[in-house]
N, C-alpha and C. Protein backbone atom coordinates (compact mmCIF):
# COMPACT_ATOMS: atom_id res chain seq x y z
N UNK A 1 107.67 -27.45 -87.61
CA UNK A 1 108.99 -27.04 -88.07
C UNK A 1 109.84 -28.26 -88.38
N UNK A 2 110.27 -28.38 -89.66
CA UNK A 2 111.83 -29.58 -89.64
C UNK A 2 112.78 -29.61 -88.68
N UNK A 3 113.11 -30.83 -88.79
CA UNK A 3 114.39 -30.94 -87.58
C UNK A 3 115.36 -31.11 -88.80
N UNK A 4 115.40 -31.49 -89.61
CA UNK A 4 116.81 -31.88 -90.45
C UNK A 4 117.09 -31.12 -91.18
N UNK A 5 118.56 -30.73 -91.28
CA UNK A 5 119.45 -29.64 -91.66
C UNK A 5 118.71 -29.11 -93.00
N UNK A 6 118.62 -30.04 -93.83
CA UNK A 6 118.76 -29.84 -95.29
C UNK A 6 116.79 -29.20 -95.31
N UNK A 7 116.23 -29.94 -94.53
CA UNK A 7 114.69 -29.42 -94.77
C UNK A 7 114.67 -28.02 -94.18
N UNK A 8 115.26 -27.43 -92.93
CA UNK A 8 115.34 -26.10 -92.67
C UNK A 8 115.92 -25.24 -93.64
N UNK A 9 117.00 -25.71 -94.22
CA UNK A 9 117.48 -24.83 -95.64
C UNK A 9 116.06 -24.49 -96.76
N UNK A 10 115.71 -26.15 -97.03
CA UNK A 10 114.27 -25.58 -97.82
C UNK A 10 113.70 -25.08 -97.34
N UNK A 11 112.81 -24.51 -96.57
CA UNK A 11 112.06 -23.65 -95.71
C UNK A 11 112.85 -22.14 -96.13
N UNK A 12 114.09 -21.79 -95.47
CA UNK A 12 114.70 -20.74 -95.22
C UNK A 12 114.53 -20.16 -97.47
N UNK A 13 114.84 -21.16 -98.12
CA UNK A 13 115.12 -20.71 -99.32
C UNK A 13 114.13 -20.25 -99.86
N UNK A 14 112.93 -21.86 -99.56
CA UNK A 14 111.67 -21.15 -100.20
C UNK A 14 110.88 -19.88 -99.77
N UNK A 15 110.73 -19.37 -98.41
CA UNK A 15 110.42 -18.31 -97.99
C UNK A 15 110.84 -16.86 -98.86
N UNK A 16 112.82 -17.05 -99.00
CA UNK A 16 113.22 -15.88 -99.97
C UNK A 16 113.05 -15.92 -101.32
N UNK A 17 112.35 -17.18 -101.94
CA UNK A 17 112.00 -16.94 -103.10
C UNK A 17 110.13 -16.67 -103.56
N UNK A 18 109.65 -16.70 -102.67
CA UNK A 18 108.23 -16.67 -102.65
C UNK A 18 108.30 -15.19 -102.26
N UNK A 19 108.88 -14.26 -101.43
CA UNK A 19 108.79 -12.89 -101.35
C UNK A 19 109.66 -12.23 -102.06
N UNK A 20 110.33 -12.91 -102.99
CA UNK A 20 110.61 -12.76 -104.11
C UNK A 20 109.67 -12.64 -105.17
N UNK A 21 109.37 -13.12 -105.78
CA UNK A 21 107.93 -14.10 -106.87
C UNK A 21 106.53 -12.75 -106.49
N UNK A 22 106.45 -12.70 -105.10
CA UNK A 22 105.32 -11.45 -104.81
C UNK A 22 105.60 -10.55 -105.01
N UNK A 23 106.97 -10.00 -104.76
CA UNK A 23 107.66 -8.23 -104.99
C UNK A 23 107.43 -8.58 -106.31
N UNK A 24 107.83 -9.37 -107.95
CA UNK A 24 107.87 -9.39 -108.38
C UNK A 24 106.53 -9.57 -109.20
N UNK A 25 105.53 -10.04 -108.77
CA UNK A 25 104.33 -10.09 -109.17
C UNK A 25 103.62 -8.58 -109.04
N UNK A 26 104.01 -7.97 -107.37
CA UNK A 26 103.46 -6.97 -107.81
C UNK A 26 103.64 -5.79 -108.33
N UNK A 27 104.60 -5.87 -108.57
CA UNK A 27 106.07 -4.88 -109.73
C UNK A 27 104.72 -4.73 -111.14
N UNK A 28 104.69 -6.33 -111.44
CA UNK A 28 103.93 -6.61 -112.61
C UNK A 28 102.66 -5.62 -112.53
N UNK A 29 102.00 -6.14 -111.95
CA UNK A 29 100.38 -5.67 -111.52
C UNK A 29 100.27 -4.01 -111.46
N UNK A 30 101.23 -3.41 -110.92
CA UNK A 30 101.56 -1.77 -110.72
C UNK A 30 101.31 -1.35 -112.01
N UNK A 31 102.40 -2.16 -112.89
CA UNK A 31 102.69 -1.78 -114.15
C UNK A 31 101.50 -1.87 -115.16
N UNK A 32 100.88 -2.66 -114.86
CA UNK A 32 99.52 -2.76 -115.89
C UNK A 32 98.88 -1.77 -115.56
N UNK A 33 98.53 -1.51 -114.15
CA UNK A 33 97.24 -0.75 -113.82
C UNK A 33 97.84 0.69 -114.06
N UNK A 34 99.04 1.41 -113.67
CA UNK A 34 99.54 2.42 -114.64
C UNK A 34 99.27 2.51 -115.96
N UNK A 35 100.04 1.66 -117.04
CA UNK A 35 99.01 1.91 -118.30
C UNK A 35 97.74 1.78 -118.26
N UNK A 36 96.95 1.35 -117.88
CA UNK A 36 95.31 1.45 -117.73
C UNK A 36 95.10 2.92 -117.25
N UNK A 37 95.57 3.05 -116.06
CA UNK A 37 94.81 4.17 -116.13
C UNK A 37 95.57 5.83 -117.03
N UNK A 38 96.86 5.82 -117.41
CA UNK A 38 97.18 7.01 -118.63
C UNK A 38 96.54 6.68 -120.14
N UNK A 39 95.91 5.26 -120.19
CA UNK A 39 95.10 4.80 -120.95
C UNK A 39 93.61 5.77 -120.94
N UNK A 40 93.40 5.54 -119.74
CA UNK A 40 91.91 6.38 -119.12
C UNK A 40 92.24 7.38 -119.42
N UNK A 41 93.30 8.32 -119.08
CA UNK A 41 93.35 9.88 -119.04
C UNK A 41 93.67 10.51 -120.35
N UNK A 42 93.81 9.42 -121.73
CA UNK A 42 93.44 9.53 -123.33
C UNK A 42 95.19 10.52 -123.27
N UNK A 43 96.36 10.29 -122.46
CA UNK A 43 97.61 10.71 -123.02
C UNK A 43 98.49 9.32 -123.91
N UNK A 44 98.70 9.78 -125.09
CA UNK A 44 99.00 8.79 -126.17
C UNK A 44 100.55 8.62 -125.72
N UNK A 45 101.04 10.04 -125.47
CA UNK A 45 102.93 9.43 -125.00
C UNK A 45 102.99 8.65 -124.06
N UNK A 46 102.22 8.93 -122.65
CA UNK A 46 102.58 8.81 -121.72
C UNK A 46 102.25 6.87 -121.93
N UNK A 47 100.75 7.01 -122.69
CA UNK A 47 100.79 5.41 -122.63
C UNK A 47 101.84 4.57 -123.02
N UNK A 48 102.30 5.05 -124.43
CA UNK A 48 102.68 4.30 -125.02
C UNK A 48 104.52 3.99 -123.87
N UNK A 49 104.98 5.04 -123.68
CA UNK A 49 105.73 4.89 -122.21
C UNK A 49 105.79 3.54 -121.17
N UNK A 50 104.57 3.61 -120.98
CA UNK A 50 104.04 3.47 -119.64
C UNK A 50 103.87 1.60 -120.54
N UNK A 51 103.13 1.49 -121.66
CA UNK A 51 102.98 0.01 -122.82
C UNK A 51 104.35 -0.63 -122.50
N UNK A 52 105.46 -0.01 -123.02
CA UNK A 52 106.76 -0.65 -122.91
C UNK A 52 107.07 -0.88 -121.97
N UNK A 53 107.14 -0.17 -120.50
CA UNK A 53 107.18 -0.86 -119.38
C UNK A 53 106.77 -2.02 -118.54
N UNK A 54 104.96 -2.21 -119.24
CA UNK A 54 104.34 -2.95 -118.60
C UNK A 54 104.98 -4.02 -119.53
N UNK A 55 104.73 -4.16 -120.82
CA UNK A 55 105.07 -5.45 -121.67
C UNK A 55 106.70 -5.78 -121.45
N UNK A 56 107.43 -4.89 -120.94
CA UNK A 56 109.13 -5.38 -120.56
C UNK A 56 109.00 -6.30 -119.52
N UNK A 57 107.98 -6.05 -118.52
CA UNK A 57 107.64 -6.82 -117.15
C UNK A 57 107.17 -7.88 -117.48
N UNK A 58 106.18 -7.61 -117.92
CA UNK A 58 104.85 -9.31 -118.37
C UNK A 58 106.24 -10.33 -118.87
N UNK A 59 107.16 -9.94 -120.04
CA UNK A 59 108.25 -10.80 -120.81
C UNK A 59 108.80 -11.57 -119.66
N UNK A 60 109.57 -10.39 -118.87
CA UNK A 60 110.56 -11.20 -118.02
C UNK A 60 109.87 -11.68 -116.59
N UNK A 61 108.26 -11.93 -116.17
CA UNK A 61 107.91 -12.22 -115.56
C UNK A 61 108.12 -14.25 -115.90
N UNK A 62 107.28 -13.68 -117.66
CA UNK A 62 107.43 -15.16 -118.33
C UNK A 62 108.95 -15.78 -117.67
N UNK A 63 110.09 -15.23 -118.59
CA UNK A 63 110.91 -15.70 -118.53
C UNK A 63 111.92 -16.80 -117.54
N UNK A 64 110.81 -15.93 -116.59
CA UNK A 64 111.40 -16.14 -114.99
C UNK A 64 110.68 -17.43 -114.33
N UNK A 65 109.45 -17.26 -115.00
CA UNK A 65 108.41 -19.04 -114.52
C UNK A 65 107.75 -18.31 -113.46
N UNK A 66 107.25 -16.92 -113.74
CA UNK A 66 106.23 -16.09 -112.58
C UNK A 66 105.21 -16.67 -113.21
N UNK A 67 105.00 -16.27 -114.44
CA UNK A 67 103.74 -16.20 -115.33
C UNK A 67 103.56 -17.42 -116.30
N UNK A 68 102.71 -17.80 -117.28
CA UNK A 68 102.77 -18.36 -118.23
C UNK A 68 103.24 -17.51 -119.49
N UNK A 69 104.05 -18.39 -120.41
CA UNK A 69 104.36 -17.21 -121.47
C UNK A 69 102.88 -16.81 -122.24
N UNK A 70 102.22 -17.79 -122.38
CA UNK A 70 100.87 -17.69 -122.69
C UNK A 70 99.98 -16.55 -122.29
N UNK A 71 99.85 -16.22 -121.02
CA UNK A 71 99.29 -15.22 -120.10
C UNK A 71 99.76 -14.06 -120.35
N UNK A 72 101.57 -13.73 -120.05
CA UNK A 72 102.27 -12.98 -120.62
C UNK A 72 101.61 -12.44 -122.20
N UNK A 73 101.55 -13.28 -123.35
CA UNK A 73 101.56 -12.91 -124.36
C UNK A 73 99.77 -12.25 -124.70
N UNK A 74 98.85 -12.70 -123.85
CA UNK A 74 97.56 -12.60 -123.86
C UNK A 74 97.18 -10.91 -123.53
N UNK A 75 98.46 -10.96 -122.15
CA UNK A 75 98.14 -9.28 -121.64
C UNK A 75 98.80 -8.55 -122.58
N UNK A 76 99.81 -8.82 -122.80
CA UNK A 76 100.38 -7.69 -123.76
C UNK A 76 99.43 -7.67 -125.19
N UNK A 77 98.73 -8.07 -125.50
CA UNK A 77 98.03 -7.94 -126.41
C UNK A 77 97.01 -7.01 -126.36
N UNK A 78 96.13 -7.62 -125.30
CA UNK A 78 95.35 -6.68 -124.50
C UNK A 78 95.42 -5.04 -124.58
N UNK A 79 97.11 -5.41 -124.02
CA UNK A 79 97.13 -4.05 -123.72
C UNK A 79 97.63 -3.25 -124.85
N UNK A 80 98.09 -3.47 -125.95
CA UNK A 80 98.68 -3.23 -127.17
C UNK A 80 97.22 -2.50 -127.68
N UNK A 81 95.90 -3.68 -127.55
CA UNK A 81 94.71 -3.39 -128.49
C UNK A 81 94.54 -2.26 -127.63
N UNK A 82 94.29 -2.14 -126.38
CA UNK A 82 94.19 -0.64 -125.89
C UNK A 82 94.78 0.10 -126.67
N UNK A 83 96.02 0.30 -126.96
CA UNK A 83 97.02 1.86 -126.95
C UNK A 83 97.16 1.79 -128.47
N UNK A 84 96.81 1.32 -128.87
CA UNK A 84 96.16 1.23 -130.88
C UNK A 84 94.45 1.83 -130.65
N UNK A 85 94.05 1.20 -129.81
CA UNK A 85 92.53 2.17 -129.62
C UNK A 85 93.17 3.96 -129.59
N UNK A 86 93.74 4.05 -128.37
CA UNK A 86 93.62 5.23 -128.16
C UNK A 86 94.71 6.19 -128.75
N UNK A 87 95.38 5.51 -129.88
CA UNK A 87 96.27 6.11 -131.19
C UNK A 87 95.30 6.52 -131.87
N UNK A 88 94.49 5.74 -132.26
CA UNK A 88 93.27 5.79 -133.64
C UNK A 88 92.32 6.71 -133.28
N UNK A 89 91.98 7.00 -131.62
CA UNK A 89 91.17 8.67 -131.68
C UNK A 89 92.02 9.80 -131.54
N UNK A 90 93.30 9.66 -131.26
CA UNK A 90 94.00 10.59 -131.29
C UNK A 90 94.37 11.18 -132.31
């Protein structure tokens, strides 16, 4: 444990921003695997719903320095080519 004022503050801060960063990571992760699976169950509203949610998250995950914008931009693609798949048998 630190003894000096200012290093116990870092400790105390970084703790609330790291269970921060996880609620927020797994906010993310929820959100994908929801569209995946109304993806699976071939409903075109519900995905496309469910698309905008996940890709609103992935953005401001970027934004935030959770994610890479790179990574960000990779899944939403991903998941885009999904819900254009399952437009095109619909």
């Amino acid at each position: 444990m630190p003894n000096i004022k200012s290093a116990i503050k870092r400790v105390k801060v970084s703790d609330k921003r790291r269970l921060r960063n996880a609620s927020q990571k797994s906010d993310l992760r929820t959100a994908v695997k929801a569209f995946e699976t109304v993806v699976a169950s071939n409903n075109v509203d519900s995905a496309k719903e469910a698309f905008v949610v996940a890709s609103k998250k992935l953005d401001k995950a970027a934004s935030k320095g959770l994610i890479h914008k790179n990574v960000a931009n990779r899944k939403k693609s991903r998941l885009a080519k999904k819900l254009n798949e399952l437009v095109a048998q619909a």
